[in-house]
PDB file of N, CA and C in Angstrom:
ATOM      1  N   UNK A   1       0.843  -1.179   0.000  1.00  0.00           N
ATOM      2  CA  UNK A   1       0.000   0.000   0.000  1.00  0.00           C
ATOM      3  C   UNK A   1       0.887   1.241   0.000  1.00  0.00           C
ATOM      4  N   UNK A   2       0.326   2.170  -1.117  1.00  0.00           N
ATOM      5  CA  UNK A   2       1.131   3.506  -0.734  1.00  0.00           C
ATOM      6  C   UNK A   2       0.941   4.492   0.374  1.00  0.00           C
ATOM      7  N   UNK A   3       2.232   4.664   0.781  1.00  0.00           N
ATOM      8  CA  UNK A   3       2.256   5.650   1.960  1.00  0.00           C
ATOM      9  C   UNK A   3       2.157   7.204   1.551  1.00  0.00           C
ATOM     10  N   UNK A   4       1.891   7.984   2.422  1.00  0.00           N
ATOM     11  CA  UNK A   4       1.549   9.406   2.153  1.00  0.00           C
ATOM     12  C   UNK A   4       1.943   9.929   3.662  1.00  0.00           C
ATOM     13  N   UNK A   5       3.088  11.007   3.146  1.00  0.00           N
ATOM     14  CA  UNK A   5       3.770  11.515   4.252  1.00  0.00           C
ATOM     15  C   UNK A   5       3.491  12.985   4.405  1.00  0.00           C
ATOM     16  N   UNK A   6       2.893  13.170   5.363  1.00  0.00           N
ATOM     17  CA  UNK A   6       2.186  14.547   5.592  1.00  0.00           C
ATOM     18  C   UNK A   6       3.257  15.414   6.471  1.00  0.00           C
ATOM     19  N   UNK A   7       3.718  16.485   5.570  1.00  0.00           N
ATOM     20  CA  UNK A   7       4.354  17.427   5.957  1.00  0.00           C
ATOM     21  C   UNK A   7       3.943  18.162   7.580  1.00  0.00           C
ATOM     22  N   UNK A   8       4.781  18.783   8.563  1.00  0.00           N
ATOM     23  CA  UNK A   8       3.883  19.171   9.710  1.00  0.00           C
ATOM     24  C   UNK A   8       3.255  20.350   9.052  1.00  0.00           C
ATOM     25  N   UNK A   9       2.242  20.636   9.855  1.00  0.00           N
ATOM     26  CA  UNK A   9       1.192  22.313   9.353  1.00  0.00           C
ATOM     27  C   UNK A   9       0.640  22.234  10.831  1.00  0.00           C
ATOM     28  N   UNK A  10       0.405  23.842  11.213  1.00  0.00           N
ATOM     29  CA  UNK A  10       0.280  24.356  12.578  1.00  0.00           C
ATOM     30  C   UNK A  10      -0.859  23.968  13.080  1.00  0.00           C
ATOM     31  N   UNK A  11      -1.386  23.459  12.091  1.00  0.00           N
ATOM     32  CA  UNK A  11      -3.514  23.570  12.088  1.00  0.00           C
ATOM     33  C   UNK A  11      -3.585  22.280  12.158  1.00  0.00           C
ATOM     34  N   UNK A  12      -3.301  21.715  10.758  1.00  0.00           N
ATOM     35  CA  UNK A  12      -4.346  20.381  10.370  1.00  0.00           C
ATOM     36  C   UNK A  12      -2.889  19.294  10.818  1.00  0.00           C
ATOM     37  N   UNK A  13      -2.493  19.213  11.129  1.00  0.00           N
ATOM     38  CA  UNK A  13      -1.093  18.213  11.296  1.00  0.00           C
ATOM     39  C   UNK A  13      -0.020  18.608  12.063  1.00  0.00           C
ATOM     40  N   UNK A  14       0.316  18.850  13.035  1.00  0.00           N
ATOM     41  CA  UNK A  14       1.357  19.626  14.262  1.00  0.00           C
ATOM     42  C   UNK A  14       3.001  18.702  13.666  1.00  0.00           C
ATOM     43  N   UNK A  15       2.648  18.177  13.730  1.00  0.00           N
ATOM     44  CA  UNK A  15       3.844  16.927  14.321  1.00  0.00           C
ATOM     45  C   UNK A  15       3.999  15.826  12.559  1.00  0.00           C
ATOM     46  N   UNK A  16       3.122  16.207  11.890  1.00  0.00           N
ATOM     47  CA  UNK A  16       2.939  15.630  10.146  1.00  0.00           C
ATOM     48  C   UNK A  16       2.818  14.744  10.861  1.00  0.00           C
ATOM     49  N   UNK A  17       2.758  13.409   9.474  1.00  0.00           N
ATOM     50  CA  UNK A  17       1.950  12.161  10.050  1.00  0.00           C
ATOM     51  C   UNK A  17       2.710  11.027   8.447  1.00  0.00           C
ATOM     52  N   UNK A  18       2.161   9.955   8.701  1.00  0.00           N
ATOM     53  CA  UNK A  18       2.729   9.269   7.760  1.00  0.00           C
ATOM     54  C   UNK A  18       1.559   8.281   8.152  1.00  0.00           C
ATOM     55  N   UNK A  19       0.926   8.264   6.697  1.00  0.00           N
ATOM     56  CA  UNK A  19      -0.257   7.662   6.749  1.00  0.00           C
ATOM     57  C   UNK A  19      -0.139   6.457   5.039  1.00  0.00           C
ATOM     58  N   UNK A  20      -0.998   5.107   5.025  1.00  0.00           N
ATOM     59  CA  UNK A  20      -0.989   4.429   3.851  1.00  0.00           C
ATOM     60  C   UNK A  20      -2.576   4.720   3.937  1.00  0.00           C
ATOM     61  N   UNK A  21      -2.525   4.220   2.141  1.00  0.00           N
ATOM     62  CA  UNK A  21      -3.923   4.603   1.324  1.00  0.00           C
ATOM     63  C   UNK A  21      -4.026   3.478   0.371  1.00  0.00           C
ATOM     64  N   UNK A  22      -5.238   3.137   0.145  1.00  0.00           N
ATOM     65  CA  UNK A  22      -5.059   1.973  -1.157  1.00  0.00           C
ATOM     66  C   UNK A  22      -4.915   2.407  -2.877  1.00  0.00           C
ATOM     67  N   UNK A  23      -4.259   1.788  -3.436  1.00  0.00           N
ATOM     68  CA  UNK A  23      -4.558   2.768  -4.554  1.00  0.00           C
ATOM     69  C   UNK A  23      -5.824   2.992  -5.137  1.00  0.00           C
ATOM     70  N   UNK A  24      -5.513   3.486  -5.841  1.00  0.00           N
ATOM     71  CA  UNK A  24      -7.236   4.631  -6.738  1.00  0.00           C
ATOM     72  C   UNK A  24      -8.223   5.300  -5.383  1.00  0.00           C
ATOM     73  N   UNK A  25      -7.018   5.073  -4.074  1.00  0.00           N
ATOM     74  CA  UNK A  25      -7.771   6.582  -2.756  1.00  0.00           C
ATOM     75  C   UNK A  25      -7.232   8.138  -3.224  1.00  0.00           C
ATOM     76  N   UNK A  26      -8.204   8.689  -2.879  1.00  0.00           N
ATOM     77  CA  UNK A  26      -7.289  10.558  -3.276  1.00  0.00           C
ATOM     78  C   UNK A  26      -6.978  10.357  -1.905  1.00  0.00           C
ATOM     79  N   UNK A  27      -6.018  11.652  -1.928  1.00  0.00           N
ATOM     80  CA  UNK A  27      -5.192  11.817  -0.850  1.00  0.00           C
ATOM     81  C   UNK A  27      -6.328  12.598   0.263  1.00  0.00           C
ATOM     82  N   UNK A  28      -7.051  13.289  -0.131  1.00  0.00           N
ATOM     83  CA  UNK A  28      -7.932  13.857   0.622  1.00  0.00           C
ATOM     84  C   UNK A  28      -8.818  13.469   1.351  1.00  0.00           C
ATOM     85  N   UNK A  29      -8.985  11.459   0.685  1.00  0.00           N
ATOM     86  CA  UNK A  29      -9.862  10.947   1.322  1.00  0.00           C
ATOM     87  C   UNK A  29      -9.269  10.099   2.490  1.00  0.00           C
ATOM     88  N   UNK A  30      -8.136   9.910   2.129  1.00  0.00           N
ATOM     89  CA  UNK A  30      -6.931   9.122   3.122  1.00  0.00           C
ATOM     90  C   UNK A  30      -6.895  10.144   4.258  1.00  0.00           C
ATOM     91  N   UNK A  31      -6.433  11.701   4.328  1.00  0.00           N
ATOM     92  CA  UNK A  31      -6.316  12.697   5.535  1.00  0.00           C
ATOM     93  C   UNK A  31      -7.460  12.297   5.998  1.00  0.00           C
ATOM     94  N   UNK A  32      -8.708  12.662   5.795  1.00  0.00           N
ATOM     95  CA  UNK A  32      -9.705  12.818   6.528  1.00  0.00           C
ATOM     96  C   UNK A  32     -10.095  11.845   7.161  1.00  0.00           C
ATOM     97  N   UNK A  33      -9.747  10.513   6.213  1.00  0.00           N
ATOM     98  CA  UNK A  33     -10.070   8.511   7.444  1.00  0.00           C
ATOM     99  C   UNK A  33      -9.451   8.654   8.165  1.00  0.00           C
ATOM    100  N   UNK A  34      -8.106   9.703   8.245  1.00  0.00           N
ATOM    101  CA  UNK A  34      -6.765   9.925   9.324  1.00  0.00           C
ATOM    102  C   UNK A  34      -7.301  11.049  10.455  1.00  0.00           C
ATOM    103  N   UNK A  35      -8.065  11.551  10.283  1.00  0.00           N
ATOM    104  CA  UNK A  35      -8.258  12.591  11.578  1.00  0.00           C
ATOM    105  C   UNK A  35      -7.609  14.012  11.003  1.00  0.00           C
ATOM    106  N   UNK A  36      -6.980  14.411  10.085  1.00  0.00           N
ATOM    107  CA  UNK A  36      -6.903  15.128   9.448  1.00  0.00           C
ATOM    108  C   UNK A  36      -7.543  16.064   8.500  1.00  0.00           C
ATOM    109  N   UNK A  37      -8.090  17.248   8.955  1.00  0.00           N
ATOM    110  CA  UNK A  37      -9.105  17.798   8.542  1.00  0.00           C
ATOM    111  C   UNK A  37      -9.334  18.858   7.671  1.00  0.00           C
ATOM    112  N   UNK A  38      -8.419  18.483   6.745  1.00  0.00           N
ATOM    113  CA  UNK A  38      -8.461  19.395   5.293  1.00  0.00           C
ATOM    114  C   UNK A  38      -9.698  19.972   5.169  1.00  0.00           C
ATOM    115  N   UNK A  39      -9.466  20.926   4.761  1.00  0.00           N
ATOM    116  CA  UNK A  39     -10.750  22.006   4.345  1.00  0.00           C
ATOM    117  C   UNK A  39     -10.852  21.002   2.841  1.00  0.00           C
ATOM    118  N   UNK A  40     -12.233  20.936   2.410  1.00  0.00           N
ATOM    119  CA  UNK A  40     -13.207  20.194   1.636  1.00  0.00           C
ATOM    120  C   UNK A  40     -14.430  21.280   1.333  1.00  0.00           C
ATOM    121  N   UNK A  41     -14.232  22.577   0.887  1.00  0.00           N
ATOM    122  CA  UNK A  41     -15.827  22.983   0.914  1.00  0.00           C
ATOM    123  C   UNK A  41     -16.662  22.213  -0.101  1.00  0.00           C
ATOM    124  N   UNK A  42     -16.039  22.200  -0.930  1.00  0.00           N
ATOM    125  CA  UNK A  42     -17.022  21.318  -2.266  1.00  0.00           C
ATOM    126  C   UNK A  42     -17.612  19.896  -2.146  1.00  0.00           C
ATOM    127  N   UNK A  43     -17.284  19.929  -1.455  1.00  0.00           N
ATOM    128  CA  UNK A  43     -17.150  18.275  -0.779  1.00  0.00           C
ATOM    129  C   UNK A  43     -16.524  16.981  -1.548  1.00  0.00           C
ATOM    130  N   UNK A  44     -15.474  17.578  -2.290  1.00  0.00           N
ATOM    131  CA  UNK A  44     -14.519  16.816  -3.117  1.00  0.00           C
ATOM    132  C   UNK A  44     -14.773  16.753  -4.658  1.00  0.00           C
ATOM    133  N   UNK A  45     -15.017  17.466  -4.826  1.00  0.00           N
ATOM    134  CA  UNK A  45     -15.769  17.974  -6.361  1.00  0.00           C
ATOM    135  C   UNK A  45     -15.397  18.285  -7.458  1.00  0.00           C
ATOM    136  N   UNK A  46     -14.051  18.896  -7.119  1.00  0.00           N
ATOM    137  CA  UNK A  46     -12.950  19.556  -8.205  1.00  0.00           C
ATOM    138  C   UNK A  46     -14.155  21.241  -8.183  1.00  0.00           C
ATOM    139  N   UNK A  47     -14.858  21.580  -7.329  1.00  0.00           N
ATOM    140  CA  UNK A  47     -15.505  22.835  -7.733  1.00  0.00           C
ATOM    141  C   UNK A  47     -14.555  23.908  -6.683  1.00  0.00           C
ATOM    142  N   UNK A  48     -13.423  23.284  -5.810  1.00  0.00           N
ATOM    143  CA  UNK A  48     -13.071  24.507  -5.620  1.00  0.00           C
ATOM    144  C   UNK A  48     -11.558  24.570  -4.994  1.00  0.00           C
ATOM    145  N   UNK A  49     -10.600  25.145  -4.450  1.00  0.00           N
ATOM    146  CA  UNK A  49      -9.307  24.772  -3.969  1.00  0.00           C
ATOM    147  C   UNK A  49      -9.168  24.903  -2.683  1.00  0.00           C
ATOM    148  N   UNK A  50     -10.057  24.480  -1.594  1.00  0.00           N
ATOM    149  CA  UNK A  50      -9.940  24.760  -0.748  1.00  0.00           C
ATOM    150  C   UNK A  50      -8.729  23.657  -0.151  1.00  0.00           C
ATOM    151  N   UNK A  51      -8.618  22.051  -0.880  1.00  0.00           N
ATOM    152  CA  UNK A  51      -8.138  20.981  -0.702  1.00  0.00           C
ATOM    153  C   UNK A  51      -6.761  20.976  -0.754  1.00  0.00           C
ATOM    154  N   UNK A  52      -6.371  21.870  -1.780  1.00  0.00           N
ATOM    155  CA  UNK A  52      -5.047  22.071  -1.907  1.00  0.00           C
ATOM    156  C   UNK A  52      -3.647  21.879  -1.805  1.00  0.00           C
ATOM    157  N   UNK A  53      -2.776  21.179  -2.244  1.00  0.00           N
ATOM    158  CA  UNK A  53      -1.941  20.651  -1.357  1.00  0.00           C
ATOM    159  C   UNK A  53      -0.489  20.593  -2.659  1.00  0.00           C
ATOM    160  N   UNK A  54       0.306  20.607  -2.170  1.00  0.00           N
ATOM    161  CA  UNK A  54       1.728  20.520  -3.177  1.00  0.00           C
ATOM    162  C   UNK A  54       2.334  19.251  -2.803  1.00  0.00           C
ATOM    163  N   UNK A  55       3.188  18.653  -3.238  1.00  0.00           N
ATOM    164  CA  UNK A  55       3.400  17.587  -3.718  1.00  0.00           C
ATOM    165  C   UNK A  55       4.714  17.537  -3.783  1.00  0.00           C
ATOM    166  N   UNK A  56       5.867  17.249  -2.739  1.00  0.00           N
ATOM    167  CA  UNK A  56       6.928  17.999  -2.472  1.00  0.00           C
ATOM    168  C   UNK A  56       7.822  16.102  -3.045  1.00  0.00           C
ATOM    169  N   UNK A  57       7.085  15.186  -3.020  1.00  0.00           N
ATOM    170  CA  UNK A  57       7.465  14.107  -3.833  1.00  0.00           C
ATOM    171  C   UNK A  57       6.643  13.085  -4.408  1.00  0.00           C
ATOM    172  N   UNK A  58       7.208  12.371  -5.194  1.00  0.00           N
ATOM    173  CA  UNK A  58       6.263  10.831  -5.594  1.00  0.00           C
ATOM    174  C   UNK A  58       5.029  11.791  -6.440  1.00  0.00           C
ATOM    175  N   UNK A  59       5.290  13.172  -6.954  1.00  0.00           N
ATOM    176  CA  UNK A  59       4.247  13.484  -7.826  1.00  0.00           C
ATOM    177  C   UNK A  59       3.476  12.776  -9.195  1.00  0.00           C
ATOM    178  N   UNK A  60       4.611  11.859  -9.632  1.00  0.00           N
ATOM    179  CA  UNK A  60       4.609  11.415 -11.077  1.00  0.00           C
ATOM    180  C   UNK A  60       3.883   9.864 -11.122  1.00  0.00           C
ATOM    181  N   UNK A  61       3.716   9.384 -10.024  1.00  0.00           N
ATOM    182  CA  UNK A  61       2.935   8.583  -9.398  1.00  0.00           C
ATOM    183  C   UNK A  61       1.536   8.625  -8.915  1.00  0.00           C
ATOM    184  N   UNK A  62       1.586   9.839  -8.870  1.00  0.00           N
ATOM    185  CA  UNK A  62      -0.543  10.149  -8.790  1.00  0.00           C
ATOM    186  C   UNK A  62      -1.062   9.808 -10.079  1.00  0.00           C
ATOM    187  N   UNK A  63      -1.841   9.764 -10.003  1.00  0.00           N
ATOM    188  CA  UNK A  63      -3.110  10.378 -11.088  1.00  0.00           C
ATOM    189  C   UNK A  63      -2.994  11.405 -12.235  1.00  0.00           C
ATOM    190  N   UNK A  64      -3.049  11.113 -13.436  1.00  0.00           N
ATOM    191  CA  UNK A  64      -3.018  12.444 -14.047  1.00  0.00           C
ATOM    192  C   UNK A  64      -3.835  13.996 -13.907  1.00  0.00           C
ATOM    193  N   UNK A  65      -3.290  14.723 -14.200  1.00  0.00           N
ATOM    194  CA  UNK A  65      -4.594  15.640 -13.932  1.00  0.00           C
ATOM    195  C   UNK A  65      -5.288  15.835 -15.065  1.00  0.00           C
ATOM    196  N   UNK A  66      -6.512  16.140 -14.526  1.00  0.00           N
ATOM    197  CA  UNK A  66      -7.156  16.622 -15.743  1.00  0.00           C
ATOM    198  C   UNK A  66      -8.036  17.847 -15.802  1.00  0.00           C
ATOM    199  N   UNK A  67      -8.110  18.158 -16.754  1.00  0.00           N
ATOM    200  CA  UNK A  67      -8.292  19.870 -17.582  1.00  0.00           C
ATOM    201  C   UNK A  67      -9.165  20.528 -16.472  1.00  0.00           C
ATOM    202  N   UNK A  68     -10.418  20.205 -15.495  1.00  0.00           N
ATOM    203  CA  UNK A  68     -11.138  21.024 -14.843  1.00  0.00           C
ATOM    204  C   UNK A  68     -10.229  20.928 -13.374  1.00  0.00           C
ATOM    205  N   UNK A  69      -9.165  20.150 -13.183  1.00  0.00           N
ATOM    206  CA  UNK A  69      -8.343  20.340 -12.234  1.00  0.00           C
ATOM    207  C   UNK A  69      -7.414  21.716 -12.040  1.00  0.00           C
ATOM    208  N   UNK A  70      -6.297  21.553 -13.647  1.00  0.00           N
ATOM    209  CA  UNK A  70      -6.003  22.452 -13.702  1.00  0.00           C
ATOM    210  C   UNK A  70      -6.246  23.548 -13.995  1.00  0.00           C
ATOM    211  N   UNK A  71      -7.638  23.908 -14.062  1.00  0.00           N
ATOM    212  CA  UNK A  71      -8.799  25.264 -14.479  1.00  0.00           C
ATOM    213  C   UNK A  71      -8.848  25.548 -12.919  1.00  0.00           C
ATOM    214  N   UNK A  72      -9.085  24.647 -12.145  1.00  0.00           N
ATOM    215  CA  UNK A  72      -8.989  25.189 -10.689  1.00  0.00           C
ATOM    216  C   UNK A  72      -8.341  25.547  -9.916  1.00  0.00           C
ATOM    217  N   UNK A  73      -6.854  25.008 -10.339  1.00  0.00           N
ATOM    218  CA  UNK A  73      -5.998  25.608  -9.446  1.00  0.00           C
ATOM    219  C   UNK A  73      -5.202  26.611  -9.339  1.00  0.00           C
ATOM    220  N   UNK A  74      -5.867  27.141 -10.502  1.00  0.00           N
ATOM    221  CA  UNK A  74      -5.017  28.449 -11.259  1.00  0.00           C
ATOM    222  C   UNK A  74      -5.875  29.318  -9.988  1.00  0.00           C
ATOM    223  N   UNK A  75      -6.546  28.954  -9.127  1.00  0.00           N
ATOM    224  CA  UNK A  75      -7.381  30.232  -8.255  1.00  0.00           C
ATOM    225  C   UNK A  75      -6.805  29.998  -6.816  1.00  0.00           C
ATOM    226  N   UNK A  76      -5.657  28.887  -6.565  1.00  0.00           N
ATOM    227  CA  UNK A  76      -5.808  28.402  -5.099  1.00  0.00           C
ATOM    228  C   UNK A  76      -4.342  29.311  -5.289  1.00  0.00           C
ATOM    229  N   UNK A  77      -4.743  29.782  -3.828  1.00  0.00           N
ATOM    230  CA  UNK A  77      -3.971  30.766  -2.904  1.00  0.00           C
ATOM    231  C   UNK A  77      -2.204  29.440  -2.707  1.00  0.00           C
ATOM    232  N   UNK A  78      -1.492  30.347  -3.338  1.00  0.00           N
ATOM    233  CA  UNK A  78       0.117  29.517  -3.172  1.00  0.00           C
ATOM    234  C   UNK A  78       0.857  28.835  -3.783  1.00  0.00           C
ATOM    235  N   UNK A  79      -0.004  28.547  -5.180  1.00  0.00           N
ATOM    236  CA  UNK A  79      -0.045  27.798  -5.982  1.00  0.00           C
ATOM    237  C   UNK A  79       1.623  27.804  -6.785  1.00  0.00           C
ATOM    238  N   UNK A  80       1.898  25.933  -6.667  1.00  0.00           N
ATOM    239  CA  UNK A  80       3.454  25.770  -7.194  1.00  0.00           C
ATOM    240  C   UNK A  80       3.124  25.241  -8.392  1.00  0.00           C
ATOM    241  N   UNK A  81       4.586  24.581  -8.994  1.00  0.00           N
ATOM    242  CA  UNK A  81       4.203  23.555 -10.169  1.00  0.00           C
ATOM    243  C   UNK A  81       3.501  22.582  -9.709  1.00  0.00           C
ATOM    244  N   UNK A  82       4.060  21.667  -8.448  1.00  0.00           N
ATOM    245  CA  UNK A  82       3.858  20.436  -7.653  1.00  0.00           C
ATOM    246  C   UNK A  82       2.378  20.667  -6.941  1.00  0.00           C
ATOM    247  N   UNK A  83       1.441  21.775  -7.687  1.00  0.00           N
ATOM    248  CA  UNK A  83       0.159  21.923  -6.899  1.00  0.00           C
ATOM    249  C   UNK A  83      -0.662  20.819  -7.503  1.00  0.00           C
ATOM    250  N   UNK A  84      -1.330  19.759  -6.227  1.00  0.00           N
ATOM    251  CA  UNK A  84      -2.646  19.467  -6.585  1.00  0.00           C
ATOM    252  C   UNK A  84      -3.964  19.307  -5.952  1.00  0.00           C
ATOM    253  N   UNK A  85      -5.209  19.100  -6.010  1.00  0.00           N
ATOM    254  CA  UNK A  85      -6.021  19.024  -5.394  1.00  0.00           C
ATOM    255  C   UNK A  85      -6.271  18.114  -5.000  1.00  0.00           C
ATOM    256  N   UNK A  86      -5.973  17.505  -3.723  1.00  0.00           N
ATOM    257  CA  UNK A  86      -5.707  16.174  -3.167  1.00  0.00           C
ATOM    258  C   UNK A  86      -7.114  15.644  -2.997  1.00  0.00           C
ATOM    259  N   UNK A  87      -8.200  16.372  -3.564  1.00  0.00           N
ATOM    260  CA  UNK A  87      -9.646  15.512  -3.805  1.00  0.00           C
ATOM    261  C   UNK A  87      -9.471  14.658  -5.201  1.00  0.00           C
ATOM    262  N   UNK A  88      -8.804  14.667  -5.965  1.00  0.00           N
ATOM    263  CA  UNK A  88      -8.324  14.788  -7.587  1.00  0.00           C
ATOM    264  C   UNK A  88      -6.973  13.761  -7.813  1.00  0.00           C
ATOM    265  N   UNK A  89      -6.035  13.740  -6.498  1.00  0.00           N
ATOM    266  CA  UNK A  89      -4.863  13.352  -6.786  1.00  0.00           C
ATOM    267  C   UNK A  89      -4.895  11.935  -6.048  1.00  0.00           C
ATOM    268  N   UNK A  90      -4.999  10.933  -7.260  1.00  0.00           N
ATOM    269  CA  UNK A  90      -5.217   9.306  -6.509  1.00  0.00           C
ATOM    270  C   UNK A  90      -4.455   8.872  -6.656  1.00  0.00           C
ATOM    271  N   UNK A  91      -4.371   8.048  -5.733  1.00  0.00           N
ATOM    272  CA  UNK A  91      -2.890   7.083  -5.207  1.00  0.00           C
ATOM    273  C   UNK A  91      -2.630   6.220  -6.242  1.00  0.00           C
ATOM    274  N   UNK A  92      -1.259   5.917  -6.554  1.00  0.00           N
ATOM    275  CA  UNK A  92      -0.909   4.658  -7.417  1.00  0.00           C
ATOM    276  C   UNK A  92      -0.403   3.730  -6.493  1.00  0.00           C
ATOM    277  N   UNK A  93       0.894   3.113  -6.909  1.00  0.00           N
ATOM    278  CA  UNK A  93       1.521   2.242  -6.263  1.00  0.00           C
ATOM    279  C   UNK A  93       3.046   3.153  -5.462  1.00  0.00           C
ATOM    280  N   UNK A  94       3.075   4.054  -5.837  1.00  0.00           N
ATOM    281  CA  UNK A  94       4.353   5.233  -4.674  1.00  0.00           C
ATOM    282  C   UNK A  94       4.068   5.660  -4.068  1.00  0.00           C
ATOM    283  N   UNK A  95       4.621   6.072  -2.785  1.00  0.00           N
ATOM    284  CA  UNK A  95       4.970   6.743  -2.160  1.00  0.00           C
ATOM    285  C   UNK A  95       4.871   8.420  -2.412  1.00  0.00           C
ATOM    286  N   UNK A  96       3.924   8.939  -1.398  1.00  0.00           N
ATOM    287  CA  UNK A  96       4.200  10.151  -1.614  1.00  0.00           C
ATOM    288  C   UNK A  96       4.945  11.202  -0.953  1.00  0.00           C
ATOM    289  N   UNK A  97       4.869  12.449  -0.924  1.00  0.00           N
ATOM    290  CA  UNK A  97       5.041  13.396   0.570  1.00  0.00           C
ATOM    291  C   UNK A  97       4.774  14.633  -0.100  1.00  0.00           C
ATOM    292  N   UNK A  98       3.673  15.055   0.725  1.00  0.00           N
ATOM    293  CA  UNK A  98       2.825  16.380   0.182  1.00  0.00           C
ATOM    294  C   UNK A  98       2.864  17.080   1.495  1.00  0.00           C
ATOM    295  N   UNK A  99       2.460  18.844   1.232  1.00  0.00           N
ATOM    296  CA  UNK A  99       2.456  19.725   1.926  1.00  0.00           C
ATOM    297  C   UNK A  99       1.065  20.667   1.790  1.00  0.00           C
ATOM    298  N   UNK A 100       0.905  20.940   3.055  1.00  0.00           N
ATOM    299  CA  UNK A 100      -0.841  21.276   3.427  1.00  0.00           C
ATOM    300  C   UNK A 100      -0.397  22.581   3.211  1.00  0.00           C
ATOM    301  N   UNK A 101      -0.492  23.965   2.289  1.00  0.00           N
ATOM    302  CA  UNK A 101      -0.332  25.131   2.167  1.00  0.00           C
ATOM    303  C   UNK A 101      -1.087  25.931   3.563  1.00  0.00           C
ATOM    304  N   UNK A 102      -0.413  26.686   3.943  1.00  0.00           N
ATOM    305  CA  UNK A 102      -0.301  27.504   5.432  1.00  0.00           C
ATOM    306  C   UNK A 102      -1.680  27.975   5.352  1.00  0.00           C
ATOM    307  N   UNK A 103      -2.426  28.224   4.064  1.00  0.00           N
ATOM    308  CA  UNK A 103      -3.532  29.435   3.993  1.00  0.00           C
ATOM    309  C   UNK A 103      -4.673  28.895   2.832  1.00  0.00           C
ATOM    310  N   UNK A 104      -5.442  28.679   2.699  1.00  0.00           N
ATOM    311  CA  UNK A 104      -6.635  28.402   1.304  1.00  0.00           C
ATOM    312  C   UNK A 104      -7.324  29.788   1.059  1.00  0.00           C
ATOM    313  N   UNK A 105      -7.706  29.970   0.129  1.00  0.00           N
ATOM    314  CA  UNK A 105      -8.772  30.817  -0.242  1.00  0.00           C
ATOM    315  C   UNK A 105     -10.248  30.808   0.891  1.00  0.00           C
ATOM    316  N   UNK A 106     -10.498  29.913   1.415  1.00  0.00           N
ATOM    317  CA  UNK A 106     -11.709  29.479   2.124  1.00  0.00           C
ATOM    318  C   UNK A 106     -11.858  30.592   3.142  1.00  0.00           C
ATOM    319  N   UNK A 107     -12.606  31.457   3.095  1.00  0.00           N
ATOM    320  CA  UNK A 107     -12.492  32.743   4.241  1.00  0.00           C
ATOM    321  C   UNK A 107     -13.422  31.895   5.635  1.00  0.00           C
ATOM    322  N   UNK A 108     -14.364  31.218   5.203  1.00  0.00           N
ATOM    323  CA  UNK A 108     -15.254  30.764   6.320  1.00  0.00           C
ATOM    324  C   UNK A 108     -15.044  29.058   6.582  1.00  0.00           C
ATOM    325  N   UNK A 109     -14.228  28.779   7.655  1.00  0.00           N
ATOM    326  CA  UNK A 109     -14.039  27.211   7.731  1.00  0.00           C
ATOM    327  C   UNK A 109     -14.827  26.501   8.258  1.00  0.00           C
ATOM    328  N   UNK A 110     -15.215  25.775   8.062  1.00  0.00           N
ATOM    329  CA  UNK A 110     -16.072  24.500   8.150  1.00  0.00           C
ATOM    330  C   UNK A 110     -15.940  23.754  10.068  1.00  0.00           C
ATOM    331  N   UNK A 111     -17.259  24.207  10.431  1.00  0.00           N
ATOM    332  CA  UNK A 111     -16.681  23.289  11.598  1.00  0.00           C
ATOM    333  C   UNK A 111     -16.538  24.265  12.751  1.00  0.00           C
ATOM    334  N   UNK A 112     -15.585  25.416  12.140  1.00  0.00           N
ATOM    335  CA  UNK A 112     -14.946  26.603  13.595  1.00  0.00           C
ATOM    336  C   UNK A 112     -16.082  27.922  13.705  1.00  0.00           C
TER     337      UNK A 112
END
């Protein structure tokens, strides 16, 4: 099973985490079975970037993207090459290690 190594972030991950996923899981759905509570406004939809996440390895091993992905992420706050929308970005057979961006576009969070 591929592993997914979660960078630390002050909010959603203190201490990062190192979590496995089965393949064809998005990464977004793996955080959240983890207690990890990525902002999701769309509720995994590709309708918005709140999910956001860069991809600091094992990028070439996701999922391809595709065209209404990268229409979306041209709007998310931080945005690298290694950006993807971890509702969007499904596991293969590698190893990853992604990073939860400090800030989303999402002015009103879910939950707080």
């Amino acid at each position: 099973m591929p592993v997914i190594k979660i960078l630390p972030h002050a909010e959603y991950c203190p201490e990062g985490a190192t979590l496995t996923g089965e393949p064809g899981t998005s990464i977004c759905e793996v955080l959240l079975a983890n207690d990890i509570h990525i902002e999701h406004a769309c509720d995994q939809v590709c309708a918005c970037t709140t999910c956001h996440v860069i991809v600091r390895e094992g990028g070439r091993s996701l999922s391809e993207m595709e065209e209404d992905e990268e229409d979306m992420l041209d709007r998310a706050w931080g945005l690298e090459p290694d950006s993807r929308l971890s509702c969007q970005a499904l596991l293969r057979q590698q190893d990853v290690t992604v990073e939860i961006p400090k800030y989303s576009i999402n002015h009103a969070k879910e939950g707080k």
